[in-house]
C-alpha atoms as a PDB file:
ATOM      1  CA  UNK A   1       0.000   0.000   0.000  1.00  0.00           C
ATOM      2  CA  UNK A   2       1.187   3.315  -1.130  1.00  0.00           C
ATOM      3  CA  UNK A   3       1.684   6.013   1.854  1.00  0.00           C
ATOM      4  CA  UNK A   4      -0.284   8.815   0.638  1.00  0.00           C
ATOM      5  CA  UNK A   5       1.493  12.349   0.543  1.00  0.00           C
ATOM      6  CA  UNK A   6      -1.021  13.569   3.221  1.00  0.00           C
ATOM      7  CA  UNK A   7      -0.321  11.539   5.823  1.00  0.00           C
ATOM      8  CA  UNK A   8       3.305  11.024   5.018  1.00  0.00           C
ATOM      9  CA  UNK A   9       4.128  13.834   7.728  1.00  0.00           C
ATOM     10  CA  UNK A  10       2.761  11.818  10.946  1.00  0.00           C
ATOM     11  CA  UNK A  11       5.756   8.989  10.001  1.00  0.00           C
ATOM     12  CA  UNK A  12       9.318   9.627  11.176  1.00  0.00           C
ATOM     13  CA  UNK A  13      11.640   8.938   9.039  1.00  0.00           C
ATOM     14  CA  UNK A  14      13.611   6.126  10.339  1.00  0.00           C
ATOM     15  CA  UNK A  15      17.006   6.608  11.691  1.00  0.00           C
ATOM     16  CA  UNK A  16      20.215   4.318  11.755  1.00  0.00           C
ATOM     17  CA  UNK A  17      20.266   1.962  14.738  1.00  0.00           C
ATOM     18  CA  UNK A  18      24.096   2.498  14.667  1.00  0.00           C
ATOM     19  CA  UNK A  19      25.786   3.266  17.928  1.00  0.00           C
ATOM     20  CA  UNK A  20      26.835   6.670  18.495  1.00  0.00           C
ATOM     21  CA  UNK A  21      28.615   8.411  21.328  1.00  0.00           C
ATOM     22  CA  UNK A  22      29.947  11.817  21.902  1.00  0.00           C
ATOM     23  CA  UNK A  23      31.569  13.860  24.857  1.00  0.00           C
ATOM     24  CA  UNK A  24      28.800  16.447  25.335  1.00  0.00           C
ATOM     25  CA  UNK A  25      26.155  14.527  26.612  1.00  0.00           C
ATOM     26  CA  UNK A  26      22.804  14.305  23.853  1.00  0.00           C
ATOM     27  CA  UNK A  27      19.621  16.200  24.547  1.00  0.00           C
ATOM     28  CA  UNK A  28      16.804  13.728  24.223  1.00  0.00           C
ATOM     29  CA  UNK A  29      13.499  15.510  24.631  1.00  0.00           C
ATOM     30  CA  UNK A  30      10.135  13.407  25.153  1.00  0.00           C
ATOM     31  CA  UNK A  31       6.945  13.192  26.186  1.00  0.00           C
ATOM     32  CA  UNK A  32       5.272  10.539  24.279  1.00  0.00           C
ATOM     33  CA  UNK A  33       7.340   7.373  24.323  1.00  0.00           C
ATOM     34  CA  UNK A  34       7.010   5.267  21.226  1.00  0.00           C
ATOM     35  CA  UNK A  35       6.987   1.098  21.738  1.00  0.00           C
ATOM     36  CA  UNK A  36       7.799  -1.284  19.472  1.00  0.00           C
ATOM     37  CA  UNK A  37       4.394  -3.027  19.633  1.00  0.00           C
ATOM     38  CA  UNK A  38       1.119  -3.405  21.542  1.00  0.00           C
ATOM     39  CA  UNK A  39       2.430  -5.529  24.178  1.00  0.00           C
ATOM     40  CA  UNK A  40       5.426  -3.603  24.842  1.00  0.00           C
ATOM     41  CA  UNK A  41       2.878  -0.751  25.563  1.00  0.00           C
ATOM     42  CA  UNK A  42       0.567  -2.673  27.686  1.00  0.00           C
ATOM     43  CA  UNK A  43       3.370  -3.589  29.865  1.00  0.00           C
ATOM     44  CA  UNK A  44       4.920  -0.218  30.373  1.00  0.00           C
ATOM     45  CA  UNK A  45       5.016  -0.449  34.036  1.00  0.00           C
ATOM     46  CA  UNK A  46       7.820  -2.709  33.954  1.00  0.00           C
ATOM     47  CA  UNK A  47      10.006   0.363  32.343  1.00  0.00           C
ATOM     48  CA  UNK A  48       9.514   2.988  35.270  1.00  0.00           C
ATOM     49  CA  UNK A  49      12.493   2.311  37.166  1.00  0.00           C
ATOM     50  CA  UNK A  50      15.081   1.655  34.594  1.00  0.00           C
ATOM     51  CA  UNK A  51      13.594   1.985  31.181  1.00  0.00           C
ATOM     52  CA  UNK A  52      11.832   4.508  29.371  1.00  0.00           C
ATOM     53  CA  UNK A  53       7.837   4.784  29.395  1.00  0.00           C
ATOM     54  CA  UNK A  54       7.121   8.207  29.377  1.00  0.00           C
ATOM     55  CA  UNK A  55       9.068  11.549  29.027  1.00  0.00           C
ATOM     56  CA  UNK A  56       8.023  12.830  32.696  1.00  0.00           C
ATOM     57  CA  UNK A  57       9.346   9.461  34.327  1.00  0.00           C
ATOM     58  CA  UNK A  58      12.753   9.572  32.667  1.00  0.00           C
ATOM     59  CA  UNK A  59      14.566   9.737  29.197  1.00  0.00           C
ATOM     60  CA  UNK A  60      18.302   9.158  28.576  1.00  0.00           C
ATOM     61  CA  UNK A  61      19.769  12.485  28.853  1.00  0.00           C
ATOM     62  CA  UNK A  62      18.000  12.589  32.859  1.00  0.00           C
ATOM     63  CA  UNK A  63      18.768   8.837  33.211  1.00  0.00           C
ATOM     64  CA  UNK A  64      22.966   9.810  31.772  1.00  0.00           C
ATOM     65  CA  UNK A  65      22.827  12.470  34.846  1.00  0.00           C
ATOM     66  CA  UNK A  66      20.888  10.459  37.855  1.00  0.00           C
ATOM     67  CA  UNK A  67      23.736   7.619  36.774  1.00  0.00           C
ATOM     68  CA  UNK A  68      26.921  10.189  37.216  1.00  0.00           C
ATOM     69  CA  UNK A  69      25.240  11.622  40.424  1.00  0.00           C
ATOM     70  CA  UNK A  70      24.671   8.339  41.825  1.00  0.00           C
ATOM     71  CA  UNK A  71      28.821   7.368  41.142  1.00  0.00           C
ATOM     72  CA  UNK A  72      29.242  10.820  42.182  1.00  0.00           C
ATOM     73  CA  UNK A  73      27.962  10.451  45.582  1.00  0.00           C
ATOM     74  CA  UNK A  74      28.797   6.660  45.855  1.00  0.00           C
ATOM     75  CA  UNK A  75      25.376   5.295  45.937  1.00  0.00           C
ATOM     76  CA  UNK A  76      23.663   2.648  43.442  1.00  0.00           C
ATOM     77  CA  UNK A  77      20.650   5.036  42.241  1.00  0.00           C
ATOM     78  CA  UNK A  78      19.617   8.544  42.213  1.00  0.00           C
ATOM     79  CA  UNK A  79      17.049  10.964  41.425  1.00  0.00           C
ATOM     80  CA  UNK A  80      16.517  14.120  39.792  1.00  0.00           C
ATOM     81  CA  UNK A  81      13.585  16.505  40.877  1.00  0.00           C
ATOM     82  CA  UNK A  82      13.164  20.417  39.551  1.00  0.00           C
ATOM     83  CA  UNK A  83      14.513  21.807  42.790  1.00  0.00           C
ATOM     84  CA  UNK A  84      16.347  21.151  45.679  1.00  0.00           C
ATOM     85  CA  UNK A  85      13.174  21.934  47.726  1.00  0.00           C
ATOM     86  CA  UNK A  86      11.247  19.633  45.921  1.00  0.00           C
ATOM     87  CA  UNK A  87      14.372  16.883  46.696  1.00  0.00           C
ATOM     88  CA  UNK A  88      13.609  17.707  50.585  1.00  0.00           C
ATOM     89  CA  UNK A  89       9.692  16.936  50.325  1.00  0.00           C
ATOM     90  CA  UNK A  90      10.099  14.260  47.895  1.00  0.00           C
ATOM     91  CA  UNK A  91      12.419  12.339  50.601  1.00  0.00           C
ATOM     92  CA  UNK A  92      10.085  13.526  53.297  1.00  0.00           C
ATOM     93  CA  UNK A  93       6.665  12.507  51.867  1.00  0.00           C
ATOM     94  CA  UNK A  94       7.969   9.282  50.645  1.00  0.00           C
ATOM     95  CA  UNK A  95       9.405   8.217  53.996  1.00  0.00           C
ATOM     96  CA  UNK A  96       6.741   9.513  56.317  1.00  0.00           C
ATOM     97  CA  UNK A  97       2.644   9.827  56.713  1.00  0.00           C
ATOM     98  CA  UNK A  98       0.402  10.862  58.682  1.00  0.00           C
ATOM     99  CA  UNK A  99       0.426   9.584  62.664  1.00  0.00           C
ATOM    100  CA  UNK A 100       4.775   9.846  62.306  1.00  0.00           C
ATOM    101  CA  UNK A 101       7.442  12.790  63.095  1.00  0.00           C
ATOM    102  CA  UNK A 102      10.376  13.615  61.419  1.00  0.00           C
ATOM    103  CA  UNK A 103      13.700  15.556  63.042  1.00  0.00           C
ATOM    104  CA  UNK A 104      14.769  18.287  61.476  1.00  0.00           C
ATOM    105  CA  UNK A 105      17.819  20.768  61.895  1.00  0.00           C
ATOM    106  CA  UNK A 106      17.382  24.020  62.949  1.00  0.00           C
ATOM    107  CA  UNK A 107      19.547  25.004  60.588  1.00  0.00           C
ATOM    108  CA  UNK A 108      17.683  23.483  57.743  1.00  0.00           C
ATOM    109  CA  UNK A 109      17.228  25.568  54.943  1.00  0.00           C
ATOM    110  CA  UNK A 110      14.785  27.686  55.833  1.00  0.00           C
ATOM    111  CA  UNK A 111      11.815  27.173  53.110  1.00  0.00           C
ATOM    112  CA  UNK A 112      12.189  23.592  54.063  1.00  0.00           C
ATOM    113  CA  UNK A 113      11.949  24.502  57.952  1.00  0.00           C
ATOM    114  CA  UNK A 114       8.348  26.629  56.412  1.00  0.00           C
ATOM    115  CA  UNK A 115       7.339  23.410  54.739  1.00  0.00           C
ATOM    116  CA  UNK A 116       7.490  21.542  58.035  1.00  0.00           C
ATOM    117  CA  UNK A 117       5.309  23.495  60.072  1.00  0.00           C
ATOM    118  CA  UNK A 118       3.109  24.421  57.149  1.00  0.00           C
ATOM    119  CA  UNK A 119       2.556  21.952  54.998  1.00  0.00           C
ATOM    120  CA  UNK A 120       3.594  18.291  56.844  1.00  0.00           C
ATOM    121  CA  UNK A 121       1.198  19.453  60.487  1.00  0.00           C
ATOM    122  CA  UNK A 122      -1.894  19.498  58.312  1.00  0.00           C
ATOM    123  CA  UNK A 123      -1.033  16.193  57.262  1.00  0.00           C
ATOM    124  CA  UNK A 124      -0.762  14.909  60.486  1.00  0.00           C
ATOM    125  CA  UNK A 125       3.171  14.972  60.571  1.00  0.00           C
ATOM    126  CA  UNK A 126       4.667  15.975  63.396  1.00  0.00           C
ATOM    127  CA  UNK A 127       8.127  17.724  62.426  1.00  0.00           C
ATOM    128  CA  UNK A 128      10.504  18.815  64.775  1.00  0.00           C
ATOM    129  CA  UNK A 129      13.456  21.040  64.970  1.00  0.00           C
ATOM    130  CA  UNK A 130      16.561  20.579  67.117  1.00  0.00           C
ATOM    131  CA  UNK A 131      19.813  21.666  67.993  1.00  0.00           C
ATOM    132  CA  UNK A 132      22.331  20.771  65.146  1.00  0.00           C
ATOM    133  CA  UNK A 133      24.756  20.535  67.983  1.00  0.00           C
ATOM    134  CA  UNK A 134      22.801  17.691  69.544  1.00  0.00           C
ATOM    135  CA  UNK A 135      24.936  14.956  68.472  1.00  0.00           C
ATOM    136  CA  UNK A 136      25.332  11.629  70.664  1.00  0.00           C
ATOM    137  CA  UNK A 137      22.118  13.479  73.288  1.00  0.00           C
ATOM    138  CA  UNK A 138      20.272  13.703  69.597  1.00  0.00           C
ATOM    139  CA  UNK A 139      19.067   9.925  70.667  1.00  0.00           C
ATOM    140  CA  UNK A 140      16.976  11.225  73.538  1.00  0.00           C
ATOM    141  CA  UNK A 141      14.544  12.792  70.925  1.00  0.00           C
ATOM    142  CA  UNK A 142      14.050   9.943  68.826  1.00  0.00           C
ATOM    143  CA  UNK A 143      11.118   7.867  69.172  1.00  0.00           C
ATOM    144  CA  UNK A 144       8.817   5.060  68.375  1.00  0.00           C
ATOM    145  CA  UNK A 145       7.330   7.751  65.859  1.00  0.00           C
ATOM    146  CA  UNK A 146      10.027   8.694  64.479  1.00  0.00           C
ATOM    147  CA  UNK A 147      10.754   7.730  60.625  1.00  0.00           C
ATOM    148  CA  UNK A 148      13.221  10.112  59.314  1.00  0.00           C
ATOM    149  CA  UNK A 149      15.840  12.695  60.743  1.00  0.00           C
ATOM    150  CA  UNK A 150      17.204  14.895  58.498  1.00  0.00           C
ATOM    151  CA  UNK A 151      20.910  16.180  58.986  1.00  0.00           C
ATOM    152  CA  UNK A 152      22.770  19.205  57.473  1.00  0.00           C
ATOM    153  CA  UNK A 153      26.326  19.309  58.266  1.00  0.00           C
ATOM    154  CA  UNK A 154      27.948  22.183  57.918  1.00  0.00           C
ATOM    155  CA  UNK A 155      24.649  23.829  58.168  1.00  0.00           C
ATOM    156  CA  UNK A 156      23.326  26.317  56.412  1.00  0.00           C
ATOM    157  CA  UNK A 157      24.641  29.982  57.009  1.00  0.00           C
ATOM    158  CA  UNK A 158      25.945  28.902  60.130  1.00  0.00           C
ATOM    159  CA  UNK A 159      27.831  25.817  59.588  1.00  0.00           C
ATOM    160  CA  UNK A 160      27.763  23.761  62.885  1.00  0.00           C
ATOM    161  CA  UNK A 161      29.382  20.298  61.451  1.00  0.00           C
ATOM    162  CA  UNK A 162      27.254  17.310  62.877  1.00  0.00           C
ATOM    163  CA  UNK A 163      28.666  13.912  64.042  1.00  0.00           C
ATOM    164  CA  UNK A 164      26.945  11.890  61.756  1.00  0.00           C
ATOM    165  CA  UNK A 165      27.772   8.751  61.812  1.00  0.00           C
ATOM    166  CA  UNK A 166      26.680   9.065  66.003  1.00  0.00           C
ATOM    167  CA  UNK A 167      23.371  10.437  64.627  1.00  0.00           C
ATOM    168  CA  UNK A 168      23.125   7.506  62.051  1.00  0.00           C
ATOM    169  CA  UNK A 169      23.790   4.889  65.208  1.00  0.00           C
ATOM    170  CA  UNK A 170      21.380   6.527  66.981  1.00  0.00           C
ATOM    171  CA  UNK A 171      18.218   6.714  64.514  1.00  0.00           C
ATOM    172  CA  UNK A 172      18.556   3.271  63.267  1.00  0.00           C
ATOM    173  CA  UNK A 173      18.866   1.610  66.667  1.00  0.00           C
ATOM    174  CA  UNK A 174      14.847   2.989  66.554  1.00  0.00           C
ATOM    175  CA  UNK A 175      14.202   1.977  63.352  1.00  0.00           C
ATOM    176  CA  UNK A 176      14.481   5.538  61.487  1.00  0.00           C
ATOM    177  CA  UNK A 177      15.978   6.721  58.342  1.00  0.00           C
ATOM    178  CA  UNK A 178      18.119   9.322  57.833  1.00  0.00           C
ATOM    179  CA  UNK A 179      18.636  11.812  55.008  1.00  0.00           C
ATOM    180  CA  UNK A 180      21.314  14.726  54.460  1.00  0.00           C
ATOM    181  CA  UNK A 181      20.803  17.740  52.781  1.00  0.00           C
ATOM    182  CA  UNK A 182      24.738  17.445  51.430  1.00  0.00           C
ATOM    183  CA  UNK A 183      24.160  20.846  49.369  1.00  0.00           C
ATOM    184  CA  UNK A 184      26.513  23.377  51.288  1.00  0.00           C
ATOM    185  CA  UNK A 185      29.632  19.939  51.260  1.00  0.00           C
ATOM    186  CA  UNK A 186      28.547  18.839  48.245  1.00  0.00           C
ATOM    187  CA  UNK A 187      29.918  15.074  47.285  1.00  0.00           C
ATOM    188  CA  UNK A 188      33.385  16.995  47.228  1.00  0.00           C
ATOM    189  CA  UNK A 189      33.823  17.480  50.628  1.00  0.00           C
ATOM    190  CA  UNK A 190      31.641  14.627  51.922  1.00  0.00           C
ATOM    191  CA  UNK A 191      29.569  11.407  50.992  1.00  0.00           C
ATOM    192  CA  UNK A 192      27.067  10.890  53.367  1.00  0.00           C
ATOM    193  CA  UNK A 193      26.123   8.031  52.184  1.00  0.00           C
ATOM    194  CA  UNK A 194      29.858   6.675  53.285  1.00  0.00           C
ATOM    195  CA  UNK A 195      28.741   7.342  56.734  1.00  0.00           C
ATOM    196  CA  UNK A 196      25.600   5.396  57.065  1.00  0.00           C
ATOM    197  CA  UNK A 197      23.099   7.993  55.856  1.00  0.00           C
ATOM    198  CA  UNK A 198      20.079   6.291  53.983  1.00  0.00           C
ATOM    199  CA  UNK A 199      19.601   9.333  51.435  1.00  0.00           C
ATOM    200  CA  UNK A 200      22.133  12.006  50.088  1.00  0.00           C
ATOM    201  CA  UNK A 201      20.373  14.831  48.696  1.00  0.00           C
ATOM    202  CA  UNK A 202      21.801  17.590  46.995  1.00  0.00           C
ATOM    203  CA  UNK A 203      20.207  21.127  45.689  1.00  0.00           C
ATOM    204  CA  UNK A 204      21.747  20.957  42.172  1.00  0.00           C
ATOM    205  CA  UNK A 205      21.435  25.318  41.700  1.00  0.00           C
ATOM    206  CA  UNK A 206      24.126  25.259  43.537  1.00  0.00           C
ATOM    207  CA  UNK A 207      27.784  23.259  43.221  1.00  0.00           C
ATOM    208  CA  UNK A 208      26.518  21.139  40.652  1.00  0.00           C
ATOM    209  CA  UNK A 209      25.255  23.646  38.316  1.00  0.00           C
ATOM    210  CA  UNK A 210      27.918  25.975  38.825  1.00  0.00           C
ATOM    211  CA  UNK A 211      26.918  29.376  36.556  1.00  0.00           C
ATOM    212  CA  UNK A 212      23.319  30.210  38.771  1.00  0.00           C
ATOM    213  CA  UNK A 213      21.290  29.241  35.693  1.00  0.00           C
ATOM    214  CA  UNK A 214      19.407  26.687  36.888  1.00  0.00           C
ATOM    215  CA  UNK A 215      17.024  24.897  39.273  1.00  0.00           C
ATOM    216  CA  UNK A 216      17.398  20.801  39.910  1.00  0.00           C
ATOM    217  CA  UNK A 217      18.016  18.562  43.261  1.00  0.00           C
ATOM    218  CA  UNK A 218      18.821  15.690  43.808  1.00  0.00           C
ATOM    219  CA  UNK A 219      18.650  12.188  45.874  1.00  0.00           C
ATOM    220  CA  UNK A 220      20.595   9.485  45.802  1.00  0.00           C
ATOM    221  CA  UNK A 221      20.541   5.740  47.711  1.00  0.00           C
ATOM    222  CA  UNK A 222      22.513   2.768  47.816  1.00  0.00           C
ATOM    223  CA  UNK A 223      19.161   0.745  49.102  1.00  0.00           C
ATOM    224  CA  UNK A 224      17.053  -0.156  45.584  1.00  0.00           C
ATOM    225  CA  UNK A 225      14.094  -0.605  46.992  1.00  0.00           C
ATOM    226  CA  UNK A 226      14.021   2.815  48.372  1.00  0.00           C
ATOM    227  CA  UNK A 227      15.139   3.853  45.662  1.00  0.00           C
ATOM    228  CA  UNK A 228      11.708   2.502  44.520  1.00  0.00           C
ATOM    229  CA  UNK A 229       9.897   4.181  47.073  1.00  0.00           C
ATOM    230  CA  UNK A 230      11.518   7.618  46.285  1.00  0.00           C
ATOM    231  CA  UNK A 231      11.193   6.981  42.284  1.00  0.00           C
ATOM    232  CA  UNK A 232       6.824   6.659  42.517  1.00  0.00           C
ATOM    233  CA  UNK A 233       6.365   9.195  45.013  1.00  0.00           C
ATOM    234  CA  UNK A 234       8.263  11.699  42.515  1.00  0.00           C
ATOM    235  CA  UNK A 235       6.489   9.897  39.699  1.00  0.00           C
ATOM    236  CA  UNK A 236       2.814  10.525  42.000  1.00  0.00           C
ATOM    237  CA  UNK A 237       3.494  14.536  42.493  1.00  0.00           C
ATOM    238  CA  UNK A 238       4.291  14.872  39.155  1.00  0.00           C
ATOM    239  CA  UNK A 239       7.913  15.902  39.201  1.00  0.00           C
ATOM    240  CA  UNK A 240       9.565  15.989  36.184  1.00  0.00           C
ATOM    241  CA  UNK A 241      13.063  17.932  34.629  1.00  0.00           C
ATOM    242  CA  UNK A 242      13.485  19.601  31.586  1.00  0.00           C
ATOM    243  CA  UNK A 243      16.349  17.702  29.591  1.00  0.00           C
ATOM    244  CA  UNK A 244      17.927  21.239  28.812  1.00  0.00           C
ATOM    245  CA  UNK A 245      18.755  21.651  32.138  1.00  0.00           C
ATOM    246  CA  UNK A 246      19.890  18.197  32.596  1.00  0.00           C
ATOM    247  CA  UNK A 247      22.536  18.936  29.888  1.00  0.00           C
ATOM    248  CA  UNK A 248      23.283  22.160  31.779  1.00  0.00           C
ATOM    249  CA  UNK A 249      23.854  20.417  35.121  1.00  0.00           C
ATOM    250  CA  UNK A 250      25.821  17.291  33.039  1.00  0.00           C
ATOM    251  CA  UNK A 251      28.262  20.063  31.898  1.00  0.00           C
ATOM    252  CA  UNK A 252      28.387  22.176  35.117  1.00  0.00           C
END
């Protein structure tokens, strides 16, 4: 059958299948994903965590950076959100629910420290701040509640330098996580996730991106199936990164 010239347009051509590689990393924008037939489609599912199934869950240019952030900070898997903030609630919201209480700095970033008392109380998550400078006596606030305690060292503006690895004893002798907003060290100075942290999360704007042109965070794990956990939650809020910026943050 003849393809008639009307029509023609709505066919790609086809490419070659030939590999290709290049230094600069390749700009791959999507938001359809095409499959290669029906029941590749119906099982798309499969693809979320490490294929490609649609263009807000992942294409190769995002998947290239996640990959060199996750050696970067010496996990097995990471994440890329549109913010750093967005990296904070994404960890928080997939880790905690209503009826639990996460520990937070008080040196946390301070739009984070809003989105404690704002937004997690009316959801029935009790957040609360401490001293950074807690340490070892950090244990005493930690209960049967608790999921997650978030740690910051240096923190931010002031730079008190936590004992981590004290705090990381502490929180999973009761069973909680615990995450580290690694933006101000970045995974230059220190790998939390060397230390025992469950989830090293980075704001992007800042060391990674270099030139103050963009907006991206980050999270990354050595534990796959949070990894999993971290992956749908982003997936159910609808986060999603341009692949121009990826490329930006890729060369930064």
């Amino acid at each position: 059958m003849t393809r008639q010239d009307d029509t023609a347009h709505v066919h790609p051509p086809l490419r070659s299948r030939e590999p290709f590689r290049a230094l600069a990393m390749s700009v791959e924008r999507a938001s359809t994903v095409v499959f290669d037939n029906l029941e590749a489609f119906q099982n798309r599912t499969e693809r979320l965590y490490d294929g490609f199934s649609y263009g807000l869950y992942g294409t190769p240019t995002s998947r290239q950076l996640e990959d060199h952030i996750a050696a970067l900070e010496g996990g097995s898997r990471a994440l890329v959100v549109p913010s750093g903030m967005a990296a904070i609630t994404l960890v928080t919201m997939a880790t905690c629910k209503g009826g639990d209480r996460v520990l937070v700095p008080e040196t946390l970033y301070a739009p984070a420290r809003d989105m404690a008392s704002r937004f997690l109380g009316p959801l029935g998550i009790d957040a609360v701040a401490y001293d950074p400078r807690l340490d070892a006596d950090l244990a005493g606030l930690i209960d049967k509640r608790t999921r997650l305690v978030w740690v910051e060292s240096p923190g931010s503006a002031t730079f008190e330098v936590q004992d981590v690895p004290v705090i990381v004893a502490a929180a999973h002798e009761a069973g909680a996580l615990v995450a580290a907003d690694n933006t101000w060290a970045s995974h230059l100075l220190f790998r939390p996730l060397d230390h025992g942290v469950d989830i090293s999360m980075q704001a992007l704007s800042k060391h990674v991106g270099g030139h103050g042109d963009l907006l991206m965070g980050s999270v990354a794990v050595r534990d796959d199936a949070l990894f999993r956990r971290l992956k749908d939650t982003a997936r159910f809020l609808g986060y999603g990164v341009s692949p121009e910026d990826c490329a930006l943050c890729e060369r930064g």
